[in-house]
Protein backbone atom coordinates (compact mmCIF):
# COMPACT_ATOMS: atom_id res chain seq x y z
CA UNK A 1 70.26 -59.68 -21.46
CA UNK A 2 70.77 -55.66 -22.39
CA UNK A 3 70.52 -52.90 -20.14
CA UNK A 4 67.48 -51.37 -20.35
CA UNK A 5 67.37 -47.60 -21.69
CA UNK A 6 68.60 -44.68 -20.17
CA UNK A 7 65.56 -42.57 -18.29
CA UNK A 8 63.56 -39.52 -20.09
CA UNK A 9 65.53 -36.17 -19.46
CA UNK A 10 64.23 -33.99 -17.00
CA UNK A 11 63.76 -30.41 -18.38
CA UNK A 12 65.24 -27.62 -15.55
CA UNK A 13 63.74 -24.13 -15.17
CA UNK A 14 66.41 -21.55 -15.21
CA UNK A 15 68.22 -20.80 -11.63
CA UNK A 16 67.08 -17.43 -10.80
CA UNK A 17 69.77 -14.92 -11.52
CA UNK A 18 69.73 -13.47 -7.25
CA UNK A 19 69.75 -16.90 -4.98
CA UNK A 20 70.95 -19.36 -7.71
CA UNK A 21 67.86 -21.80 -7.09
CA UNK A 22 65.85 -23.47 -9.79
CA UNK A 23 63.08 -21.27 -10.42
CA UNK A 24 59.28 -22.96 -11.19
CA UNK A 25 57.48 -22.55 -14.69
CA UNK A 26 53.82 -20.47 -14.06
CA UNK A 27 51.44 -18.71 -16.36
CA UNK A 28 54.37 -18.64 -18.91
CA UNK A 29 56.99 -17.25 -16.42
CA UNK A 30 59.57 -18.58 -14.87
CA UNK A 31 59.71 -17.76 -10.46
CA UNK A 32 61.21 -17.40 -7.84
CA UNK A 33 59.27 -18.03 -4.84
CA UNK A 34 61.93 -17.35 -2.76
CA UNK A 35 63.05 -13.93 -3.98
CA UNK A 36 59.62 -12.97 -4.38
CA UNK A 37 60.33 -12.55 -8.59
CA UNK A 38 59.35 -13.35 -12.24
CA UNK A 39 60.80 -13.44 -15.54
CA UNK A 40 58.33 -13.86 -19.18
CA UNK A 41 59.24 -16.88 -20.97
CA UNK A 42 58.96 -15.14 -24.23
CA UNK A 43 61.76 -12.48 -22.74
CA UNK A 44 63.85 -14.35 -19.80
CA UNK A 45 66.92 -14.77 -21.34
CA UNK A 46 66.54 -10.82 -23.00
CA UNK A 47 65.51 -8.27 -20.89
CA UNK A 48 65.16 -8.33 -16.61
CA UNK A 49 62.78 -9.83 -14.66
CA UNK A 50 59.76 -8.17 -12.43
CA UNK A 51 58.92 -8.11 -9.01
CA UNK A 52 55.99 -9.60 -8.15
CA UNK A 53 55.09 -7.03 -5.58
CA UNK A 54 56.70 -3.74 -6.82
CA UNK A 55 55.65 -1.72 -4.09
CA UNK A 56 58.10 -3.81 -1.41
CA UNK A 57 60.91 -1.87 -0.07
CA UNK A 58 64.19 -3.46 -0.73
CA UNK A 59 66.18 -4.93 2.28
CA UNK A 60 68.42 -2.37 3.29
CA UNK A 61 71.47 -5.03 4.38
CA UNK A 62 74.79 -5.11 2.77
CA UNK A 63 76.59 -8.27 1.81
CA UNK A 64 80.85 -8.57 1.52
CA UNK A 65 81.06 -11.44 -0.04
CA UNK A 66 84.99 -11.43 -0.34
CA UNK A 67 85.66 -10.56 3.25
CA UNK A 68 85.88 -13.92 4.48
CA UNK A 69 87.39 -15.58 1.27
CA UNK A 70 91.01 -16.85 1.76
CA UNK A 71 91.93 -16.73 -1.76
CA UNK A 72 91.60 -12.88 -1.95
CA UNK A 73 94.54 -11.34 -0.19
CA UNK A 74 94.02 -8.21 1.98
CA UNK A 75 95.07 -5.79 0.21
CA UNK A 76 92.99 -6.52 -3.07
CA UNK A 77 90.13 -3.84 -3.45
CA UNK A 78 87.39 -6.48 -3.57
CA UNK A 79 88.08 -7.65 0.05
CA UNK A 80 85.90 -4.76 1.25
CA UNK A 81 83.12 -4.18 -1.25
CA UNK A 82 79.60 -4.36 -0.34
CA UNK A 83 76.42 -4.89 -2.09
CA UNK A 84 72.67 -4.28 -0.96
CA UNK A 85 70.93 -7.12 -0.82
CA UNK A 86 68.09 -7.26 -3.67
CA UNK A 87 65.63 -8.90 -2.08
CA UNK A 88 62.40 -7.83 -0.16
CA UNK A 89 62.71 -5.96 3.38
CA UNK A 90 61.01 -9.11 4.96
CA UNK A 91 62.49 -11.83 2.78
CA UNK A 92 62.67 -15.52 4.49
CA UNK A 93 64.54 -18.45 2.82
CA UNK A 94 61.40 -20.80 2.50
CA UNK A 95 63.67 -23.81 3.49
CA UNK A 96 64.78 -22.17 6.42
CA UNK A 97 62.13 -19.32 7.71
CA UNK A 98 64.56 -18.72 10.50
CA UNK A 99 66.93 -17.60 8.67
CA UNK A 100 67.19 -14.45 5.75
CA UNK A 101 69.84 -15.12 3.19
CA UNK A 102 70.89 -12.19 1.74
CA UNK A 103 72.07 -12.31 -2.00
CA UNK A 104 73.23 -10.08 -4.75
CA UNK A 105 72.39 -11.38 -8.43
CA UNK A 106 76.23 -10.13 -9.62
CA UNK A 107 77.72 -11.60 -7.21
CA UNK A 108 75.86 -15.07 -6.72
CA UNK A 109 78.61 -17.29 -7.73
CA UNK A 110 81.05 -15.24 -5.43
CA UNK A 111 78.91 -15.38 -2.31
CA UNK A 112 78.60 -19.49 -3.13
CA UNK A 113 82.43 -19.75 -3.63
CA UNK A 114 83.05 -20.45 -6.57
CA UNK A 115 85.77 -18.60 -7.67
């Protein structure tokens, strides 16, 4: 008796570029629900996305996403830098509406950990 065959692939959206989550595919964009933003599919990967409400102020907190880190020694420059967050003033994490993650798309990877 053989194995039977390996499962269809699954194609992924993009993770959006501020909160690292897999974005959905709509009316030929790929969004973030979360971070309240779109990219066009014909121009994702090219040119930056759009806000889907323009007009919303930007959250006015800071994130230092080396302050904590262990592996950055105290007197490196990067152990105090801050960035504003990008998100909307009233931004919620939809998996936790308690709580408002802040995130900054350059420094994403940093804020995760992985160094």
């Amino acid at each position: 008796m053989t194995r039977p065959l390996p499962p269809l692939l699954e194609y992924r959206c993009p993770d959006c570029s501020i909160c690292g989550k897999e974005t959905s595919y709509e009316d030929e964009s790929f969004t973030c629900e979360d971070c309240n933003c779109s990219w066009p599919e014909r121009n994702a990967y090219d040119f930056p996305g759009e806000w889907n409400d323009p007009e919303a102020q930007q959250c006015g907190e800071t994130i230092r996403p080396y302050l904590t880190n262990t592996w950055i020694k105290a007197d490196d420059i990067r152990k105090h830098l801050a960035f504003r967050c990008e998100r909307d003033a009233d931004h919620v994490d939809s998996a936790s509406p308690d709580t408002k993650p802040h995130a900054h798309n350059a420094m994403t990877v940093h804020v995760k950990g992985w160094l």
